[in-house]
Protein backbone atom coordinates (compact mmCIF):
# COMPACT_ATOMS: atom_id res chain seq x y z
CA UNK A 1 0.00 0.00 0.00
CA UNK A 2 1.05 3.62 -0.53
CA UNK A 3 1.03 5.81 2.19
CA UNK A 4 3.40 8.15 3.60
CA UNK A 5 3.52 10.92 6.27
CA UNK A 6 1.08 14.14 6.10
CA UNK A 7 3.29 16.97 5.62
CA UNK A 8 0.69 19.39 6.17
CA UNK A 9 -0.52 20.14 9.62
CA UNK A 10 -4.27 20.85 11.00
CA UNK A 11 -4.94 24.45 10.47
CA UNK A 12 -8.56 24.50 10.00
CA UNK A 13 -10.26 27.64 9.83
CA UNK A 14 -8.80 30.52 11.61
CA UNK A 15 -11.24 32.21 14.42
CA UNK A 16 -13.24 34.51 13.06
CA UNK A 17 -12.09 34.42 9.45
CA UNK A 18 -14.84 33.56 6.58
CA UNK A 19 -15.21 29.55 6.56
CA UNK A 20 -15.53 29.71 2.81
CA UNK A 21 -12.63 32.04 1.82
CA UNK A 22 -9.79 30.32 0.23
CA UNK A 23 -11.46 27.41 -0.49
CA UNK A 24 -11.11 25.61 -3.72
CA UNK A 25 -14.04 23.72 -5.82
CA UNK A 26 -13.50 19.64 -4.86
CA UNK A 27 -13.33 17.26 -7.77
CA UNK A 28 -15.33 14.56 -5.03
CA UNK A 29 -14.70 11.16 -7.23
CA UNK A 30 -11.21 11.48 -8.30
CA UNK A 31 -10.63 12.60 -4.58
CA UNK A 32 -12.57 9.27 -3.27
CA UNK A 33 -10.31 7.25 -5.87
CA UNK A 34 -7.29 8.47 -4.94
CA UNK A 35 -7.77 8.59 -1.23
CA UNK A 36 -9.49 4.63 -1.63
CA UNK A 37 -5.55 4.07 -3.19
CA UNK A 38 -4.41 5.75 0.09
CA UNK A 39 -2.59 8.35 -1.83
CA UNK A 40 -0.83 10.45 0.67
CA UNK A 41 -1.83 14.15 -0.56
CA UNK A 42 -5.32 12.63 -1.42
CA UNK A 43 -5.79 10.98 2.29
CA UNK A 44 -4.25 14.41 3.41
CA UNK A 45 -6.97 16.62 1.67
CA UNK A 46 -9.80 14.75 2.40
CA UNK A 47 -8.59 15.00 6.59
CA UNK A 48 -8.96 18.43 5.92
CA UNK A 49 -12.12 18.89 4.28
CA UNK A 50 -13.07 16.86 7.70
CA UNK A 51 -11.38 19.29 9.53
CA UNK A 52 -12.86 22.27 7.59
CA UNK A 53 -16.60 21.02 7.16
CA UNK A 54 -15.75 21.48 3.50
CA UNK A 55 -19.21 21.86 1.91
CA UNK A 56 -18.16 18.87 -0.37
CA UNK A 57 -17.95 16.88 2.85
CA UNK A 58 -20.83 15.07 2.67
CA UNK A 59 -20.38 13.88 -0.47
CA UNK A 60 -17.00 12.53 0.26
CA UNK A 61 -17.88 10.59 3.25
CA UNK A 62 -21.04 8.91 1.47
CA UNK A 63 -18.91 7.68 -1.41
CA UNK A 64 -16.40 6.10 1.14
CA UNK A 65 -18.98 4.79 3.44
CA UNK A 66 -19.45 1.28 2.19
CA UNK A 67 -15.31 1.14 2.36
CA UNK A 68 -15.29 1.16 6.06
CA UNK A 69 -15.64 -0.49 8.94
CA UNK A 70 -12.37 -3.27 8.02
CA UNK A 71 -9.16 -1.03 9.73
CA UNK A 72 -8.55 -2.05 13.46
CA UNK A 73 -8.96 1.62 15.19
CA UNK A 74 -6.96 1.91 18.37
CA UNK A 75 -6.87 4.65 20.87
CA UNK A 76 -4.26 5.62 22.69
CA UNK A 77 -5.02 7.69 25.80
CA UNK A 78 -3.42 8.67 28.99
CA UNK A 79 -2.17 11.31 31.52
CA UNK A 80 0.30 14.14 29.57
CA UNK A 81 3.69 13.21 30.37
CA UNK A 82 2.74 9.68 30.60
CA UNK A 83 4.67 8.57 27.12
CA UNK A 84 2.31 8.80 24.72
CA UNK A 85 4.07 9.89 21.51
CA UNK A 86 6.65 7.27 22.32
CA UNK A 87 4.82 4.41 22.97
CA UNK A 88 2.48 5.39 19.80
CA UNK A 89 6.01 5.35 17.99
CA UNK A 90 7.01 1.99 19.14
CA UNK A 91 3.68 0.39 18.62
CA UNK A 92 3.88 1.65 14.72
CA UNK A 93 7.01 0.03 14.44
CA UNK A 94 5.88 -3.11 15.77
CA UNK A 95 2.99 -3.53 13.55
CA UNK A 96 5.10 -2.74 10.79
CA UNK A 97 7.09 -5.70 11.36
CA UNK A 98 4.27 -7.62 11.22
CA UNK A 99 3.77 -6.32 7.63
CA UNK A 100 0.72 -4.13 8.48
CA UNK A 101 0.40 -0.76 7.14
CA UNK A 102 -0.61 2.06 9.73
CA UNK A 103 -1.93 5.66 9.86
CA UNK A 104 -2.42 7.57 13.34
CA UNK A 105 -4.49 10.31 14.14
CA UNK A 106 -2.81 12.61 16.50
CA UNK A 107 -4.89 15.00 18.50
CA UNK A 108 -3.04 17.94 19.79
CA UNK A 109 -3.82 21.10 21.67
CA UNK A 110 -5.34 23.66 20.07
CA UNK A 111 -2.91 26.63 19.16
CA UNK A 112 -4.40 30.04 20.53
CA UNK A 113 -3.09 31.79 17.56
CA UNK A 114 -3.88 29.62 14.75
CA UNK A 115 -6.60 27.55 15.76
CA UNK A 116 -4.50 24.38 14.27
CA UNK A 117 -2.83 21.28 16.09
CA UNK A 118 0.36 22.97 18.11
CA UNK A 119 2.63 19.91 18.16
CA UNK A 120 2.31 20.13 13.75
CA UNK A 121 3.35 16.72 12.63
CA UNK A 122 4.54 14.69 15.52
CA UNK A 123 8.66 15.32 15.40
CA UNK A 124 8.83 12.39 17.94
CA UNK A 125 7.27 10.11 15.12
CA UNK A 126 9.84 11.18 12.43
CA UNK A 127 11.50 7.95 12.20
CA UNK A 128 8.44 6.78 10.41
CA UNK A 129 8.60 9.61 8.02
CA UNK A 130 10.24 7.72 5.05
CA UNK A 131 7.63 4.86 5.39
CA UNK A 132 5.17 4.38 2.77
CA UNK A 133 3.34 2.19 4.97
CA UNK A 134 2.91 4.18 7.35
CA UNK A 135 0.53 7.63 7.48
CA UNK A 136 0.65 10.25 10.18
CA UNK A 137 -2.06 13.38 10.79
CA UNK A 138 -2.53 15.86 13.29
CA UNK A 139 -5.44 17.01 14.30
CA UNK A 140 -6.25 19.80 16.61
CA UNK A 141 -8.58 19.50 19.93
CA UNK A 142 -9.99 22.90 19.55
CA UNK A 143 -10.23 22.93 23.26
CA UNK A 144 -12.53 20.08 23.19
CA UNK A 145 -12.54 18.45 26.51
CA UNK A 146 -12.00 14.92 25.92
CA UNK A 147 -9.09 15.56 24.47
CA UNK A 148 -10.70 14.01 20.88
CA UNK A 149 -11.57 16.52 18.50
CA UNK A 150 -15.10 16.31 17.35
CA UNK A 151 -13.93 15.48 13.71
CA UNK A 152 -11.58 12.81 15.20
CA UNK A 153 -14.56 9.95 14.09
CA UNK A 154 -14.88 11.17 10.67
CA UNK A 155 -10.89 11.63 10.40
CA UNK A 156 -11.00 8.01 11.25
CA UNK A 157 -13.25 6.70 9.03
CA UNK A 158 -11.57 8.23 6.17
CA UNK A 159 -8.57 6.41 7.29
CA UNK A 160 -10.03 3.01 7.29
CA UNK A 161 -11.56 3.36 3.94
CA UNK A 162 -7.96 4.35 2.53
CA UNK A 163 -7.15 0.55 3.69
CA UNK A 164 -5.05 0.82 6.39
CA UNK A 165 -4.71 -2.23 8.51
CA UNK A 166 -4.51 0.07 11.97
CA UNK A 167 -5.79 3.24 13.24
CA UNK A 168 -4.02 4.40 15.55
CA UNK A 169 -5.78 7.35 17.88
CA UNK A 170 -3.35 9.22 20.05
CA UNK A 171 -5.28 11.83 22.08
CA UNK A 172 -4.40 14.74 23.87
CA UNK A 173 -4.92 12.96 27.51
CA UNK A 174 -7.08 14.76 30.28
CA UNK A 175 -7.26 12.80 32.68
CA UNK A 176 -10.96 11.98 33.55
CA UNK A 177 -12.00 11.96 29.95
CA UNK A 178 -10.49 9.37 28.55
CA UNK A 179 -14.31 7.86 27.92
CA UNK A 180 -14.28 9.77 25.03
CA UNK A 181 -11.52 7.81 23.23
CA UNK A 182 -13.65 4.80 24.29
CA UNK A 183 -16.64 5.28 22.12
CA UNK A 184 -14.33 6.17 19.23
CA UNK A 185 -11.80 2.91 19.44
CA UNK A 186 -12.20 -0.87 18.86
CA UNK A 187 -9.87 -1.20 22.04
CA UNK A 188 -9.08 1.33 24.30
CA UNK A 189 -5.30 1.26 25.58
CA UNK A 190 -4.46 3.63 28.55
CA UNK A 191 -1.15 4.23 29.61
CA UNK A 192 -0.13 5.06 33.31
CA UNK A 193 3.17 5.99 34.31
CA UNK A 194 4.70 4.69 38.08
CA UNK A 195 3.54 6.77 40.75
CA UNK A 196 0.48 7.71 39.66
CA UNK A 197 -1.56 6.99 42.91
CA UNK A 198 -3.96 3.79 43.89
CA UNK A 199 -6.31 1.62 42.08
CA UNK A 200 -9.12 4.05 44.23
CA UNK A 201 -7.78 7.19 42.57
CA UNK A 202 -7.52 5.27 38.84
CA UNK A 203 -11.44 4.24 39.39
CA UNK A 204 -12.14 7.72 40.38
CA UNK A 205 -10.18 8.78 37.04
CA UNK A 206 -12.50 6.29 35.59
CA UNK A 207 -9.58 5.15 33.99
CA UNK A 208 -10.62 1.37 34.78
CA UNK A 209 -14.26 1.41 33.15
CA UNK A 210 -12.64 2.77 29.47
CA UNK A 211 -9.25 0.64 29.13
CA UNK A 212 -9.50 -2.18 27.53
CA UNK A 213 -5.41 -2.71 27.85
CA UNK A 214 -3.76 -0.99 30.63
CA UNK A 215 -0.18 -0.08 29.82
CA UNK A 216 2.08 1.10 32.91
CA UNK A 217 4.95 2.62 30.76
CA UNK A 218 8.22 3.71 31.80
CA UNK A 219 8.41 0.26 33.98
CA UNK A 220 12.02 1.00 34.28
CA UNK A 221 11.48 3.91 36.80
CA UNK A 222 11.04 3.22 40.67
CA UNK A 223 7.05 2.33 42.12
CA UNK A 224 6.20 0.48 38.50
CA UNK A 225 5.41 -2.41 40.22
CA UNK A 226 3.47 -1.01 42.84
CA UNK A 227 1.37 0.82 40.12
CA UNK A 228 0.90 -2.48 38.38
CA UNK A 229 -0.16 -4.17 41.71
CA UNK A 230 -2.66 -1.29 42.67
CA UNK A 231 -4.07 -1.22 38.98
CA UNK A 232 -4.76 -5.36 39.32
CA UNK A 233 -6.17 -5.00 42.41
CA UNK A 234 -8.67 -2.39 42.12
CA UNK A 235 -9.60 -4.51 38.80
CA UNK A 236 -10.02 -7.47 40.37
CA UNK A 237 -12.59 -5.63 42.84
CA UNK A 238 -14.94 -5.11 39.55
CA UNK A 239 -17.63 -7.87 38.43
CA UNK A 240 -17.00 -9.40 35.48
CA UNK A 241 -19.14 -12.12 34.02
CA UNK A 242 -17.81 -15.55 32.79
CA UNK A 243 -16.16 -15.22 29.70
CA UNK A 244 -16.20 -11.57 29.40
CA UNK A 245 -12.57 -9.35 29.02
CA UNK A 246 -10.40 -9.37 31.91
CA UNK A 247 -8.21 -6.58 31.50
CA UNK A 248 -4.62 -6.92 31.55
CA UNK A 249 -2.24 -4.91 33.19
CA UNK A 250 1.06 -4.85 31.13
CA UNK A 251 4.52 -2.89 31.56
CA UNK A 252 6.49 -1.20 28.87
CA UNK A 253 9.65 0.96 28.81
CA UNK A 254 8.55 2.39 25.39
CA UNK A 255 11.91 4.11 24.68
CA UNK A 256 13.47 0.88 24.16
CA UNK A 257 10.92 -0.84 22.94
CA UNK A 258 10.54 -3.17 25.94
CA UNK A 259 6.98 -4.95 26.37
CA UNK A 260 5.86 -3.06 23.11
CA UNK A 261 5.02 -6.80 21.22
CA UNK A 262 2.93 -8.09 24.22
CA UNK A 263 1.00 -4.71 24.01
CA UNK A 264 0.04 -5.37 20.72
CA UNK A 265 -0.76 -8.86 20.99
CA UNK A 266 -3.05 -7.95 23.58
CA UNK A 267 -4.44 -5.88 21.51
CA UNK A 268 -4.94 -8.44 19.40
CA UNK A 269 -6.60 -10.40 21.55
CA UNK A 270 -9.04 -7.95 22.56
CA UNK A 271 -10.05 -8.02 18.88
CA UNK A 272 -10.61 -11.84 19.07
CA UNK A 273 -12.20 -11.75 21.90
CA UNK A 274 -14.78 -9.46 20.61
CA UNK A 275 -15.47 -11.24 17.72
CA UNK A 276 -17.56 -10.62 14.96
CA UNK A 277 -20.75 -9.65 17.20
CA UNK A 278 -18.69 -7.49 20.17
CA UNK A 279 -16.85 -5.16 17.28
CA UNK A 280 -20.29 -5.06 15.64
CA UNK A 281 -21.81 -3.80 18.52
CA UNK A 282 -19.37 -1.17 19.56
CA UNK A 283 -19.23 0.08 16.19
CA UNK A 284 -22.66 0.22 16.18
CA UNK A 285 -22.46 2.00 19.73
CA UNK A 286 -19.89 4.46 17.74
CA UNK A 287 -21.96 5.35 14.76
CA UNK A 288 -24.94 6.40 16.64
CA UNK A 289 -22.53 8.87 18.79
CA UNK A 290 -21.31 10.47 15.54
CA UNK A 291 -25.21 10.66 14.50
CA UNK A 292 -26.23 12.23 17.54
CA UNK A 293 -23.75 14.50 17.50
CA UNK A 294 -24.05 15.41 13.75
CA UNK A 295 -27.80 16.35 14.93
CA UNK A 296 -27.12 18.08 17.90
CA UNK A 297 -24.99 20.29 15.58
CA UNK A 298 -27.73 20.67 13.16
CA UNK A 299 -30.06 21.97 15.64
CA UNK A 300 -27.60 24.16 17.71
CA UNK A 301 -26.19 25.85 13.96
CA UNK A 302 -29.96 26.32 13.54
CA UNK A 303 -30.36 27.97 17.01
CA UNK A 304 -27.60 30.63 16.26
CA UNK A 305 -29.25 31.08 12.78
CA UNK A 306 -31.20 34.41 12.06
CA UNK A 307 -34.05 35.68 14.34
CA UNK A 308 -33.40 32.05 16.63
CA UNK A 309 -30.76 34.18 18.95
CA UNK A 310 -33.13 36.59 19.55
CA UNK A 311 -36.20 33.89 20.41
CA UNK A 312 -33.50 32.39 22.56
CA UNK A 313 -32.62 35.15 24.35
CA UNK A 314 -36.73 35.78 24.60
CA UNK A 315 -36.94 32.75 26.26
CA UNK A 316 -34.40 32.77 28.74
CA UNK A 317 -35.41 36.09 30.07
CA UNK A 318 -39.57 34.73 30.68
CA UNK A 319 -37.17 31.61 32.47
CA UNK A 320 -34.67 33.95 34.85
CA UNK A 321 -37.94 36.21 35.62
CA UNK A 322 -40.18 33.20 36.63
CA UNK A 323 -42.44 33.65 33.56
CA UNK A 324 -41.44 30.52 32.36
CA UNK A 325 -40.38 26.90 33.06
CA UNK A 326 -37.42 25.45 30.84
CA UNK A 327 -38.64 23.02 29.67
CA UNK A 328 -41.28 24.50 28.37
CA UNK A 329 -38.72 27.39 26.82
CA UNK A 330 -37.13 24.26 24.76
CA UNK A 331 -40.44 22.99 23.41
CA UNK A 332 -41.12 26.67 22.10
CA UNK A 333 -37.45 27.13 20.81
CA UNK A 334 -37.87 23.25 18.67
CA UNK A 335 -40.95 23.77 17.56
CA UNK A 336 -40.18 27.51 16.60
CA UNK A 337 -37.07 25.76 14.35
CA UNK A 338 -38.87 24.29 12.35
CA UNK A 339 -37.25 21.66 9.27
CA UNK A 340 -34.40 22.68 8.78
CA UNK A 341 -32.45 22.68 4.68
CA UNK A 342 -31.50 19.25 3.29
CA UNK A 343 -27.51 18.24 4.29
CA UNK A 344 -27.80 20.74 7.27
CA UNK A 345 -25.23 18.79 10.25
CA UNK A 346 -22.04 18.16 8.69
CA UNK A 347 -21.21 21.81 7.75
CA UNK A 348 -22.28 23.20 11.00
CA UNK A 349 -18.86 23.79 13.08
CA UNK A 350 -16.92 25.65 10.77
């Protein structure tokens, strides 16, 4: 397969420029073609029509629709500082040797000034650079909480149907929301670093409820094995029914490359023990996110359209002076929305 490292990183559209200046007319089937051969600058653009809410959008994503749902999508998630970038590194070198071709989405703060991903194309990933197996995006967060950006599922989807073998989703890491990578991944890996407190304070982070693999990197340092015994511990507290995933606790030293294969052979495993049905379901679990949240958009674009501020405002004035219950106030403001134009959602956040 041909792929090869983005060169360009997420820009987006700059805060409070015009969403539609600069951008050029979208020749949608040669672009599906190409990106379908995972040509790098074709697989690049169409990111960033995702990225954009291109108008041609849309289009693009119903033509590679019924090319999806074969790549392996992995996320990656975990405290900042924990090893991320480095373990992500190691991991795409260890899939390579298994002759698999990769791409990873890499979500990155948000630059203040720019509005694009701050860490640009992953430095600590340049030994992959010369790899045509191997694709690499950034993507900003845009201050989204979970660390995910909210055009992280599409981004990934357009991945799988450029036939990569392995998605790999490297988030920004926020501690408590790393649930969001959940309903995004296949399996959910979560990396911990020694000294990072007691099973209690990693259910708190709900840190055990998302990870399917738990990853204590940096092993090498002092307290990884009393990490690793607090982690199995607190897991061993949950229920679990017969048969269902038991979650392993594995270490790593990523900078050398030490406990990277067993990480992804538990990965693998996850996948088999899923089967057919499990990855069914969570994908199915997955796609109805991305639909909710499509419509939510819809309807909150429409709510910020003309005249709806002001019936908004309306409303929540009759609410703060007693005048009126909310909900109540969000009956009126649906109703008063009425249908809304055909392909409204997609182009909403722009």
């Amino acid at each position: 397969m041909a792929a090869a490292r983005a060169t360009r990183s997420s820009c987006g559209s700059r805060p409070g420029a015009d969403p539609l200046a600069g951008r050029r007319e979208v020749d949608v089937p040669s672009l599906v073609a190409a990106a379908r051969e995972a040509h790098p600058r074709a697989v690049a653009r169409a990111l960033s029509l995702v990225e954009d809410a291109h108008p041609a959008l849309r289009e693009v994503m119903a033509a590679l629709a019924p090319h999806t749902g074969r790549a392996h999508v992995v996320g990656l998630t975990g405290p900042p500082g924990v090893g991320k970038s480095t373990t992500t590194s190691a991991v795409i070198s260890a899939y390579r040797r298994q002759g698999l071709t990769v791409a990873v989405l890499a979500v990155d703060p948000t630059s203040p000034f720019s509005g694009g991903a701050l860490l640009g194309d992953r430095v600590r990933m340049g030994e992959h650079a010369s790899d045509r197996g191997v694709f690499i995006r950034s993507m900003a967060s845009r201050g989204h909480l979970g660390g995910l950006s909210w055009a992280a599922p599409h981004a990934a989807r357009v991945l799988d149907a450029a036939g990569f073998d392995v998605v790999l989703l490297e988030t920004v890491g926020v501690g408590q929301s790393e649930v969001e990578v959940a309903g995004t991944a296949d399996t959910t890996v979560v990396l911990v670093a020694p000294g990072m407190g007691d099973g209690v304070q990693a259910a708190k982070a709900g840190i055990l409820e998302v990870a399917d693999v738990l990853v204590v990197n940096q092993a090498d340092r002092p307290g990884a094995d009393r990490t690793v015994r607090d982690l199995r511990g607190a897991l061993a507290l949950g229920a679990r029914a017969e048969g269902e995933w038991r979650t392993p606790v594995l270490r790593t030293v990523a900078t050398t490359g030490e406990g990277v294969d067993a990480l992804v052979a538990a990965v693998a495993a996850h996948r088999d023990a899923l089967g057919p049905a499990g990855l069914l379901a969570r994908r199915r679990h997955r796609a109805a996110r991305e639909v909710e949240a499509l419509a939510l958009d819809a309807v909150r674009a429409r709510i910020g359209g003309v005249g709806a501020g002001d019936r908004l405002n309306r409303l929540a004035a009759a609410v703060a002076a007693g005048a009126l219950d909310p909900h109540t106030a969000a009956e009126r403001l649906v109703a008063a929305l009425g249908p809304g134009p055909p392909g409204e959602g997609l182009s909403a956040r722009r």
